[in-house]
PDB file of N, CA and C in Angstrom:
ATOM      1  N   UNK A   1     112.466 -12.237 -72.024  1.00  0.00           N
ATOM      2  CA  UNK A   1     112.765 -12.787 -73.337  1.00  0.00           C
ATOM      3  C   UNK A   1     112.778 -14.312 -73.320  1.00  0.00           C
ATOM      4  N   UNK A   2     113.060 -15.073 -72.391  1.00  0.00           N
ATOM      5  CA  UNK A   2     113.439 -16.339 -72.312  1.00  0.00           C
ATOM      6  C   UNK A   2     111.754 -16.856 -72.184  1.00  0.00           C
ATOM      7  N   UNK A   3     110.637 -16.279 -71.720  1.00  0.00           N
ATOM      8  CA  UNK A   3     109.502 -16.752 -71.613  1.00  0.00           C
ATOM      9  C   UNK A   3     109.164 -17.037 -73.246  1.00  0.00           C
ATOM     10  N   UNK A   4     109.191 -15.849 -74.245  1.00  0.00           N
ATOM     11  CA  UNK A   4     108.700 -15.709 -75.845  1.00  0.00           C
ATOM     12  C   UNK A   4     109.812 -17.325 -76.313  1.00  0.00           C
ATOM     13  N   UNK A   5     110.739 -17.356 -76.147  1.00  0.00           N
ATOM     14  CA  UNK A   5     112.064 -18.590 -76.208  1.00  0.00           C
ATOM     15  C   UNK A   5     110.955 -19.998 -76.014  1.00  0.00           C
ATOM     16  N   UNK A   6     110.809 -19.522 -74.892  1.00  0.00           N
ATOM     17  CA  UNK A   6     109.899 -21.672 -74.375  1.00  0.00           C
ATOM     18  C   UNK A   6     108.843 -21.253 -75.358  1.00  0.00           C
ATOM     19  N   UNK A   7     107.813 -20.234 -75.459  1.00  0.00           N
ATOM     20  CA  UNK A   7     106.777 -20.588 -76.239  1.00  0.00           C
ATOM     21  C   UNK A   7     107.211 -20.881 -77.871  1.00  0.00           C
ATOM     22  N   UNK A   8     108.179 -20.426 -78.128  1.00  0.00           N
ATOM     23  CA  UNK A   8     108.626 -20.388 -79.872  1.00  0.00           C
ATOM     24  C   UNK A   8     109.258 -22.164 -80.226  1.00  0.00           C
ATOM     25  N   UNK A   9     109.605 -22.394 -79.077  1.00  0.00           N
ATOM     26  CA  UNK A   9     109.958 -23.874 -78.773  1.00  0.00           C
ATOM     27  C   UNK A   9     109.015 -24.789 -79.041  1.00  0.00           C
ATOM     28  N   UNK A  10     107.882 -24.175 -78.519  1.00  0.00           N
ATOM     29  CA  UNK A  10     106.669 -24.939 -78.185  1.00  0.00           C
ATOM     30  C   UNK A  10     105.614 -25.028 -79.036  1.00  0.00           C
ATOM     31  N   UNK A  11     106.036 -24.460 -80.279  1.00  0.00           N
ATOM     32  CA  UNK A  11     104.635 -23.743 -81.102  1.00  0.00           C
ATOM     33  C   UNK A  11     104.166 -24.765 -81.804  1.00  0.00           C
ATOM     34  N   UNK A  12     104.964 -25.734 -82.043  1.00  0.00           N
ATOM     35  CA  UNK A  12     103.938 -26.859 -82.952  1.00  0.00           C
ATOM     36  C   UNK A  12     103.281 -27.755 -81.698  1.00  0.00           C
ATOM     37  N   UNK A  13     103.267 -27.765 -80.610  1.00  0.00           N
ATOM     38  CA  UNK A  13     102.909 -28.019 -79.523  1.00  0.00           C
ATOM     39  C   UNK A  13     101.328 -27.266 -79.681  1.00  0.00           C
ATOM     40  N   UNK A  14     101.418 -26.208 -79.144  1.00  0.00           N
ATOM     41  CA  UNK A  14     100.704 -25.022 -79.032  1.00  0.00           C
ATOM     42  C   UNK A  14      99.475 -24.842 -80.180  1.00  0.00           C
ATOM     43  N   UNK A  15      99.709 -25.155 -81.149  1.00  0.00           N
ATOM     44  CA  UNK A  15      99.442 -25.815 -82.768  1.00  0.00           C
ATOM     45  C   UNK A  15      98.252 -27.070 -82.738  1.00  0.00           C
ATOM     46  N   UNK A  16      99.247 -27.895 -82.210  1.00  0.00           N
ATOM     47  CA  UNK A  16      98.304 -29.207 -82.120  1.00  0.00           C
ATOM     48  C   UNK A  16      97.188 -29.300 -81.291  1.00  0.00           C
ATOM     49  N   UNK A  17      97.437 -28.746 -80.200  1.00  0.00           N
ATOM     50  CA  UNK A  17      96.434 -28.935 -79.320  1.00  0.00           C
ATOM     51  C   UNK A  17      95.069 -27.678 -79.590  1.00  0.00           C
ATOM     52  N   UNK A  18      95.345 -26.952 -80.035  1.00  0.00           N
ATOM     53  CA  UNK A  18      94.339 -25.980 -80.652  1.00  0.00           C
ATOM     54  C   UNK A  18      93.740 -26.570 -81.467  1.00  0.00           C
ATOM     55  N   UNK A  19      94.098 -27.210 -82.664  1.00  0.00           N
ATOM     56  CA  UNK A  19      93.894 -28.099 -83.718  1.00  0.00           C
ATOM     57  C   UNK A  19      93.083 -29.262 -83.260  1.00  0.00           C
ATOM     58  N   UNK A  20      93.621 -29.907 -82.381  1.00  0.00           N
ATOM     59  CA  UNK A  20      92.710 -31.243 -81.744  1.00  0.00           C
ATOM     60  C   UNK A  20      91.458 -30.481 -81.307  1.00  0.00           C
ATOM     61  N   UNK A  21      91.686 -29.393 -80.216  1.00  0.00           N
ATOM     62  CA  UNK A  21      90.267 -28.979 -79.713  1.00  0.00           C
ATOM     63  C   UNK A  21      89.179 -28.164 -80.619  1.00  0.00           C
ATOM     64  N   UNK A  22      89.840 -27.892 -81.826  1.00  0.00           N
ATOM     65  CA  UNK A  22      88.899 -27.074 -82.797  1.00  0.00           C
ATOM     66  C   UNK A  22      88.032 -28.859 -83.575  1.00  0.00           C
ATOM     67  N   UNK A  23      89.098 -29.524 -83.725  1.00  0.00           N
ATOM     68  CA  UNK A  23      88.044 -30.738 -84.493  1.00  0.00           C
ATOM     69  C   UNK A  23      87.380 -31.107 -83.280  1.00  0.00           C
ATOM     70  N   UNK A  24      87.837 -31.182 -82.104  1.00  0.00           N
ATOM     71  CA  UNK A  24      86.583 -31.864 -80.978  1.00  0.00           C
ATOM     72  C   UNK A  24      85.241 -30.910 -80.891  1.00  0.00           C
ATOM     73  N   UNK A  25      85.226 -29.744 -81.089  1.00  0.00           N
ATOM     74  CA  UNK A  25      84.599 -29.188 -81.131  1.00  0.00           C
ATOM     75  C   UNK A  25      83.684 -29.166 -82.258  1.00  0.00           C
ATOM     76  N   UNK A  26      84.049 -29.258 -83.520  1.00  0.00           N
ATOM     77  CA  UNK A  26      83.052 -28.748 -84.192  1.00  0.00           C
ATOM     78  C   UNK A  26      82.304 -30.168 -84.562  1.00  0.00           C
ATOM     79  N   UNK A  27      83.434 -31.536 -83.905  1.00  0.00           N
ATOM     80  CA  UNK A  27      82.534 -32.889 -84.174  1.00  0.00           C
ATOM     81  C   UNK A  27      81.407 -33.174 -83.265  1.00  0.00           C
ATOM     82  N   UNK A  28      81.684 -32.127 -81.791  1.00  0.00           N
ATOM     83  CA  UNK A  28      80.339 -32.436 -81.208  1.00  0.00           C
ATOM     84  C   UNK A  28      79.534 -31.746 -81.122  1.00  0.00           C
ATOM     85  N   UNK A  29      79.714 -30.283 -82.149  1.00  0.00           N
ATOM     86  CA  UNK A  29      78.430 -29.592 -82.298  1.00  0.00           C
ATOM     87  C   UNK A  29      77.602 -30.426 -83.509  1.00  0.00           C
ATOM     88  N   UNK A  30      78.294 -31.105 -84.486  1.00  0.00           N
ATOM     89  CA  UNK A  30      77.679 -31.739 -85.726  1.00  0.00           C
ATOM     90  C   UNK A  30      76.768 -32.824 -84.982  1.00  0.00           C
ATOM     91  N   UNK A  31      77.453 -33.671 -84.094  1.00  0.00           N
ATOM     92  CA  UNK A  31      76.660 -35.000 -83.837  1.00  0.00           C
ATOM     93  C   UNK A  31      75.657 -34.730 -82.909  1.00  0.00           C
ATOM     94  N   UNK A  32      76.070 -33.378 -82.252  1.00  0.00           N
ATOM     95  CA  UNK A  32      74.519 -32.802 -81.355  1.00  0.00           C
ATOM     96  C   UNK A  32      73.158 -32.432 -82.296  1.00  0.00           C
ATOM     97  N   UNK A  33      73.888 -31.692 -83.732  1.00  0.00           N
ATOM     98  CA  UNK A  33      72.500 -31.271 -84.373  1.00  0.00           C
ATOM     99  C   UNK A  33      71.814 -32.328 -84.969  1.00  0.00           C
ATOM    100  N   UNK A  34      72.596 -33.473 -85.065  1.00  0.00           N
ATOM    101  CA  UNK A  34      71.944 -34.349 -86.056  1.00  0.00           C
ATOM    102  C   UNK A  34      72.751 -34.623 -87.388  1.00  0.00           C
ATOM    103  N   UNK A  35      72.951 -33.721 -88.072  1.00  0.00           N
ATOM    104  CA  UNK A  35      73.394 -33.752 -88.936  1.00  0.00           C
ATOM    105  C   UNK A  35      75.140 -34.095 -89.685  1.00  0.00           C
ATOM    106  N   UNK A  36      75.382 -34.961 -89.175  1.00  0.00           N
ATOM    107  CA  UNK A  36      76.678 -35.746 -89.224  1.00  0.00           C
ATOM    108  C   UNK A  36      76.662 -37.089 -89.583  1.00  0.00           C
ATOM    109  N   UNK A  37      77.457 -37.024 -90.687  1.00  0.00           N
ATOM    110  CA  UNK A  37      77.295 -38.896 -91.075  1.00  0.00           C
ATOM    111  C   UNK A  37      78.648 -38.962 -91.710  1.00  0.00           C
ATOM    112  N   UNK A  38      78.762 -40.312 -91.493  1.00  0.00           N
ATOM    113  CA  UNK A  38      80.340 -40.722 -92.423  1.00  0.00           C
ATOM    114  C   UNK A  38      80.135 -41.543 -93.633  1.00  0.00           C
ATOM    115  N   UNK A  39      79.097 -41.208 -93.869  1.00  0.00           N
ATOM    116  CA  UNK A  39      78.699 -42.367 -95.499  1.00  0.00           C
ATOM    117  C   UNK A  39      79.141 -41.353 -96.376  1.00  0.00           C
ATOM    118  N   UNK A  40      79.466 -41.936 -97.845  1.00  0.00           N
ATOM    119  CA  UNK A  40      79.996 -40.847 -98.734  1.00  0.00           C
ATOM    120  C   UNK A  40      78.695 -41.055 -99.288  1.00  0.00           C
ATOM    121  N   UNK A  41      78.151 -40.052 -99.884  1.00  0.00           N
ATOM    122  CA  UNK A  41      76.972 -39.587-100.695  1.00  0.00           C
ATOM    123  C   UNK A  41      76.709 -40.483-101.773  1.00  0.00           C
ATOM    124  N   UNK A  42      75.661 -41.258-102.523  1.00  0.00           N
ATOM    125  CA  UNK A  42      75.532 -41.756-103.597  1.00  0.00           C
ATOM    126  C   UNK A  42      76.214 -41.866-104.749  1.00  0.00           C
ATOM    127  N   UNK A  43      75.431 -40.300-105.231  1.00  0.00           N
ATOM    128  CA  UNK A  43      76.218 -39.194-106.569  1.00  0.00           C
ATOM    129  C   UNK A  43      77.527 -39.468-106.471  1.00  0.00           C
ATOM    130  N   UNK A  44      78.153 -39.718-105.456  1.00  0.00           N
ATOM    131  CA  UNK A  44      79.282 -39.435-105.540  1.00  0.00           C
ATOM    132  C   UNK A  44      80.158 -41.036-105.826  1.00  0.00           C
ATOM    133  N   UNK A  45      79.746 -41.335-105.567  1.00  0.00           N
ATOM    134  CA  UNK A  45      80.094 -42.868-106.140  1.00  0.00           C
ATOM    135  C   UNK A  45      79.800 -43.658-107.676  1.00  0.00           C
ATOM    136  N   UNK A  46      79.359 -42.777-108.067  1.00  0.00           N
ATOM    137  CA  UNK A  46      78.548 -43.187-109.359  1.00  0.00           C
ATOM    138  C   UNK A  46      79.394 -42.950-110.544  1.00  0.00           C
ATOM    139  N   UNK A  47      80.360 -41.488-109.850  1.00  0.00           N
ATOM    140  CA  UNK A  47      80.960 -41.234-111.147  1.00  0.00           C
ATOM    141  C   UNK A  47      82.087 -41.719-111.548  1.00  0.00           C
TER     142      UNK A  47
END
């Protein structure tokens, strides 16, 4: 029981770092295909 205890302790821990490695991840599948940019779109400024 005391093991489920440290992890329930730990969960925004546990949280973050899943979280960090899901954005590392899907930022270096984007900048591998090409298709990644940080400009905001034209259209979108217009209105």
């Amino acid at each position: 029981m005391s093991v489920l205890e440290k992890i329930r302790s730990r969960a925004g821990l546990l949280v973050g770092i899943i979280g960090v490695a899901l954005l590392v991840f899907i930022l270096q599948s984007a900048l591998e295909s090409g298709n990644f940019s940080l400009e905001i779109p034209i259209p979108l400024l217009e209105k």
